[in-house]
C-alpha atoms as a PDB file:
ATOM      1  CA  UNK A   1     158.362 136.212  66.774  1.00  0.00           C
ATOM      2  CA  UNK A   2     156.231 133.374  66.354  1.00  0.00           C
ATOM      3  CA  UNK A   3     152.842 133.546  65.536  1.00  0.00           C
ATOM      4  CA  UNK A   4     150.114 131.857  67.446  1.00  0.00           C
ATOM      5  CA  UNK A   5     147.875 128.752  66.439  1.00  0.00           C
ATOM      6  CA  UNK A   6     144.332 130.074  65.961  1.00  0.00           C
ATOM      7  CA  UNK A   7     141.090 128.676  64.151  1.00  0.00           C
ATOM      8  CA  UNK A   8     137.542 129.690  63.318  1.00  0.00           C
ATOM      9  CA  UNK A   9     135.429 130.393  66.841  1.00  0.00           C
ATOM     10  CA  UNK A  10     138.546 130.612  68.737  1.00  0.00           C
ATOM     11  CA  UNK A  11     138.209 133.168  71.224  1.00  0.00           C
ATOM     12  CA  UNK A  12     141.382 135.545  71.490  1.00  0.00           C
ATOM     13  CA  UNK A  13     142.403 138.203  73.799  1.00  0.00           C
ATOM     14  CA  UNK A  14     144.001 141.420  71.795  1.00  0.00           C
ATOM     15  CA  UNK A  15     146.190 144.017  72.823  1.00  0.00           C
ATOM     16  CA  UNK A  16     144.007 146.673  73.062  1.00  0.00           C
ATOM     17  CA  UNK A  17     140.369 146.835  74.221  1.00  0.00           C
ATOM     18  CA  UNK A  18     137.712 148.090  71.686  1.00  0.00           C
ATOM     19  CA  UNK A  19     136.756 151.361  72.123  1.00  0.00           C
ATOM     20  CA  UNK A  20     132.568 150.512  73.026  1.00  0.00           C
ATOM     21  CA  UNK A  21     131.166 150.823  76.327  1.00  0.00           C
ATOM     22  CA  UNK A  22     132.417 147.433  77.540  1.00  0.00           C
ATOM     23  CA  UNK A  23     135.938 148.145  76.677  1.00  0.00           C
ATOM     24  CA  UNK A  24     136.610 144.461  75.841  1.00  0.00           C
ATOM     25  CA  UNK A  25     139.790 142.750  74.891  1.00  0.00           C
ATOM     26  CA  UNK A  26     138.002 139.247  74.105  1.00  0.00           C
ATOM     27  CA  UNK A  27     136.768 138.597  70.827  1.00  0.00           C
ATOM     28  CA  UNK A  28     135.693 135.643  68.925  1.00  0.00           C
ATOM     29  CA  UNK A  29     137.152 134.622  64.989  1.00  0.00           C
ATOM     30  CA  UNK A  30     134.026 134.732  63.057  1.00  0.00           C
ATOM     31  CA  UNK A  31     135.544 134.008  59.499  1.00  0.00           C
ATOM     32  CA  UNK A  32     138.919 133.243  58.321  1.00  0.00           C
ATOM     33  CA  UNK A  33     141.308 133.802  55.190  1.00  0.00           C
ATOM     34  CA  UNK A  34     143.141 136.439  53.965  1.00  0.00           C
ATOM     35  CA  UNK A  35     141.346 138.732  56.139  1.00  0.00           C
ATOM     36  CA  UNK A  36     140.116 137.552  59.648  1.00  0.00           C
ATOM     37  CA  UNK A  37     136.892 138.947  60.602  1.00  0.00           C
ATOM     38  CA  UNK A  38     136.006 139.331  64.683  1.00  0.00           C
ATOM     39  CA  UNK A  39     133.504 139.742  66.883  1.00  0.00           C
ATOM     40  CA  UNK A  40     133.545 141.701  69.687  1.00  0.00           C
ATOM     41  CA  UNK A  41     132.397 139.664  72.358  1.00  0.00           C
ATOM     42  CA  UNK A  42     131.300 143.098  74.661  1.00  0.00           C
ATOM     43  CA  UNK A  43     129.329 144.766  72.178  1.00  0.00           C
ATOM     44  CA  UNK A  44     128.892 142.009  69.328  1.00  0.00           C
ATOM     45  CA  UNK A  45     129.850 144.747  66.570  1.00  0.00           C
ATOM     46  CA  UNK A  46     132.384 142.490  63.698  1.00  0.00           C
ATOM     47  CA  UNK A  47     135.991 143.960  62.589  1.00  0.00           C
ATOM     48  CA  UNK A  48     137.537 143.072  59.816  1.00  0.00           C
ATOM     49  CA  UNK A  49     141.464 143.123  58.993  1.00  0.00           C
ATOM     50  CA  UNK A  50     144.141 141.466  57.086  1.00  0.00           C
ATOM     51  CA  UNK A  51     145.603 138.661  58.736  1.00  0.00           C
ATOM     52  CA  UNK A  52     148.854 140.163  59.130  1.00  0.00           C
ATOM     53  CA  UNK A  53     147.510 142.783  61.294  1.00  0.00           C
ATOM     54  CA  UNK A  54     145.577 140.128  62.747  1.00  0.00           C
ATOM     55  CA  UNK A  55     149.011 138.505  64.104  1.00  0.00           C
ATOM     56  CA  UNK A  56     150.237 142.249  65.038  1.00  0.00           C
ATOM     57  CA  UNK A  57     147.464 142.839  66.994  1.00  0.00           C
ATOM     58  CA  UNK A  58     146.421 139.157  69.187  1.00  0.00           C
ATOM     59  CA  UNK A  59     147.868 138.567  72.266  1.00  0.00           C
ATOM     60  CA  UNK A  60     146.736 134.735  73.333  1.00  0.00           C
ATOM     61  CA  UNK A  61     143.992 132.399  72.503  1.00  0.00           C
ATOM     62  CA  UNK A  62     141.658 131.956  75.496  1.00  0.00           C
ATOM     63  CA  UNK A  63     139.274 129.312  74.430  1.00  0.00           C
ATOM     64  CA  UNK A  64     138.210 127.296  71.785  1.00  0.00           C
ATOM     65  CA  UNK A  65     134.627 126.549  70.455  1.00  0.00           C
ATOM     66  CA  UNK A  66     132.904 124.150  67.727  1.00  0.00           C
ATOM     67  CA  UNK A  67     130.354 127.090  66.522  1.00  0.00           C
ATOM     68  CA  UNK A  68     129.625 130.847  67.735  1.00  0.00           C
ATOM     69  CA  UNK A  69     128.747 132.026  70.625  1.00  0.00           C
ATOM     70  CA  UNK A  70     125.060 132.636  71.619  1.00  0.00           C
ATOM     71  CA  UNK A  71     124.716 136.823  71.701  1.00  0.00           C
ATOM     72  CA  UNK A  72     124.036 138.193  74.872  1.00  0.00           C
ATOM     73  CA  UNK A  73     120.057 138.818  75.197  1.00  0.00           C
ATOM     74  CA  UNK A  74     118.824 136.215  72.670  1.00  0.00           C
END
């Protein structure tokens, strides 16, 4: 399987939704390297995993932006 081109501020679309009140599947790459830390663009709380699980877990990149993503309320 091949794995999918991704970079920092990307936002992705994972398999599963994260389990906050928004149930969101669209998160945005907040810091990359061995471990990719994401933000959870219904709730704004950050996950961190190892990339591999990373590349288990994404389904497609949706969008791509040159810095983060102004947080809801602000």
């Amino acid at each position: 399987m091949e794995t999918l081109k991704y970079d920092l501020y990307d936002v992705v679309e994972m398999k599963k939704p994260h389990p906050c009140a928004t149930h969101s599947k669209l998160f945005q790459i907040v810091r990359l390297g061995a471990d990719i830390k994401v933000s959870c663009l219904g709730c704004g709380n950050l996950i961190m995993m190892s990339r591999f699980d990373f590349n288990k877990k994404i389904k497609k990149v949706i969008e791509h932006h040159e810095g983060p993503l102004e947080k809801k309320g602000q």
